[in-house]
Protein backbone atom coordinates (compact mmCIF):
# COMPACT_ATOMS: atom_id res chain seq x y z
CA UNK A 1 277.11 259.82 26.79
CA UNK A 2 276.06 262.08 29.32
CA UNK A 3 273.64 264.98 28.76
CA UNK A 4 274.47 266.79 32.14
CA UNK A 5 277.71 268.05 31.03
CA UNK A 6 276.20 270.29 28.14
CA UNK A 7 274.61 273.77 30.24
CA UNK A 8 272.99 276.55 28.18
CA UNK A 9 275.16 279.19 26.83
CA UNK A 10 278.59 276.57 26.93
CA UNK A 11 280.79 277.01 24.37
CA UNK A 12 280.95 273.57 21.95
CA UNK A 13 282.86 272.23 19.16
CA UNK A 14 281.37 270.07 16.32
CA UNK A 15 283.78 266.72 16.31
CA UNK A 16 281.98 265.20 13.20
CA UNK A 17 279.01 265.82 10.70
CA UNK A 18 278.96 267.99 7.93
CA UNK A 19 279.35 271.04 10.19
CA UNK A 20 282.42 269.98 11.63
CA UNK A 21 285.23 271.79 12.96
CA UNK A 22 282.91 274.66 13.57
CA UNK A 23 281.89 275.48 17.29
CA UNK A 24 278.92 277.23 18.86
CA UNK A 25 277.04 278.33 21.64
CA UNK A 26 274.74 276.07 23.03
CA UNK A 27 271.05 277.53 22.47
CA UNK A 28 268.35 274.34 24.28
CA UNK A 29 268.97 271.11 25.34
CA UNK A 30 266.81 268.02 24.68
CA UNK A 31 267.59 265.62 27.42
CA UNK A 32 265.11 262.77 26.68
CA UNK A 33 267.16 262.72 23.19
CA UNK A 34 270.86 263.10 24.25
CA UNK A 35 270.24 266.09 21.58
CA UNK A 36 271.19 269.69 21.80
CA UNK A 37 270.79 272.90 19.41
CA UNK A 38 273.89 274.92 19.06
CA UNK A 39 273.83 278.40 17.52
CA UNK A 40 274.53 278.61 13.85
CA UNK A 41 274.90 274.88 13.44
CA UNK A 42 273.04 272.28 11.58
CA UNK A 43 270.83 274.73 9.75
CA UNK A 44 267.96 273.17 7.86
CA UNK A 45 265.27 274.77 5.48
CA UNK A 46 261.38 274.33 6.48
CA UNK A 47 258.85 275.48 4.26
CA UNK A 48 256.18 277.64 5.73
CA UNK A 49 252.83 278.40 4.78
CA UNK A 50 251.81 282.34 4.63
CA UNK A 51 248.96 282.77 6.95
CA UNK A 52 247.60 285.58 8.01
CA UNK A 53 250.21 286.72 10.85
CA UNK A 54 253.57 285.46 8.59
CA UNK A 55 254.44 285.82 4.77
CA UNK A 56 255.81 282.15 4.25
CA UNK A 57 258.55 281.02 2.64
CA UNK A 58 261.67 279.38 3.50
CA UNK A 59 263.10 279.59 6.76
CA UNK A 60 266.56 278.63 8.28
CA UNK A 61 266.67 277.50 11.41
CA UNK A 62 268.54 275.63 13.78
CA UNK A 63 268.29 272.09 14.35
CA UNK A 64 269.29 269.77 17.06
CA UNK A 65 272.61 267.25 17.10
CA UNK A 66 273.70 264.21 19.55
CA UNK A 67 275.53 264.74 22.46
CA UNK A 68 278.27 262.57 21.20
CA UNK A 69 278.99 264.72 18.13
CA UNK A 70 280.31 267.52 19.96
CA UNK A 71 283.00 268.15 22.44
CA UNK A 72 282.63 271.11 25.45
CA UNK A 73 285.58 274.00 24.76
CA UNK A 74 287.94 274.65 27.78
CA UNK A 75 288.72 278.13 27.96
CA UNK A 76 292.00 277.71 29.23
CA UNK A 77 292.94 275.14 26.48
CA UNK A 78 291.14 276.34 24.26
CA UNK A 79 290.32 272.83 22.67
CA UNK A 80 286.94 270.40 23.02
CA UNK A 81 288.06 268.33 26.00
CA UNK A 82 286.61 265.80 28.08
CA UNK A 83 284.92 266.69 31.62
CA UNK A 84 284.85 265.43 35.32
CA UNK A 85 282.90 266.74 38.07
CA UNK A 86 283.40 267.58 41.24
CA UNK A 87 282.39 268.46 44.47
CA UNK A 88 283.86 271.59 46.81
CA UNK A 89 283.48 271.38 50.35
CA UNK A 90 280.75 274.36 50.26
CA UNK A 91 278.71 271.35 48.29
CA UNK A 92 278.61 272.99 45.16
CA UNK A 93 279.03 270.52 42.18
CA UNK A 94 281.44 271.67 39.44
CA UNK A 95 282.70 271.10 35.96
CA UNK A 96 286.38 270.18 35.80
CA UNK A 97 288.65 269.88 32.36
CA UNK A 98 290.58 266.27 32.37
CA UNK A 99 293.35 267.94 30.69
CA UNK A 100 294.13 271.34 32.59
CA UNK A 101 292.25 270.68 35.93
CA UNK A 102 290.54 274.05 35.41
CA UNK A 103 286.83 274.91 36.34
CA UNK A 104 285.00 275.60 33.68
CA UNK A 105 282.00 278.03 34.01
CA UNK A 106 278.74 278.47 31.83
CA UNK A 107 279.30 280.93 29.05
């Protein structure tokens, strides 16, 4: 599975795990890990320690997923589809849905 095809801000879709079905904005990607942290997804509680700057507690926060548990949302089709890339004749390298042929654009 291919890391490159996941940019910051895309819009994906959770395909399994117990969050799925839900889709997100892509906060951070971890490339070394195939992992990325999507917005409101896979929340886990860590346990903090007050100190002198925070009160302490439990926080929620957001943790990372694989690559291969989440599909990239077409705007046009509005479904997680599959991805090619391609190149214009101005050079620039783009992201093309398999099932529509559209562009699709960060964000």
């Amino acid at each position: 599975m291919s890391l490159n095809k996941f940019k910051k801000g895309d819009m994906v879709k959770v395909l399994s795990g117990k969050d799925k079905g839900k889709t997100g904005k892509v906060l951070k990607t971890i490339p070394d890990r195939e992992r990325i942290v999507i917005e409101k997804i896979n929340i886990v509680k860590r346990h903090r320690r007050p100190d002198q700057k925070s009160k302490g507690g439990v926080l929620e926060k957001e943790s990372s997923i694989h690559v291969s548990q989440v599909g990239l949302m077409c705007s046009k089709c509005n479904t997680p589809v599959r991805i090619r890339s391609k190149k214009l004749e101005d050079g620039k390298k783009v992201r093309i849905c398999v099932k529509c042929g559209d562009v699709i654009n960060v964000g």
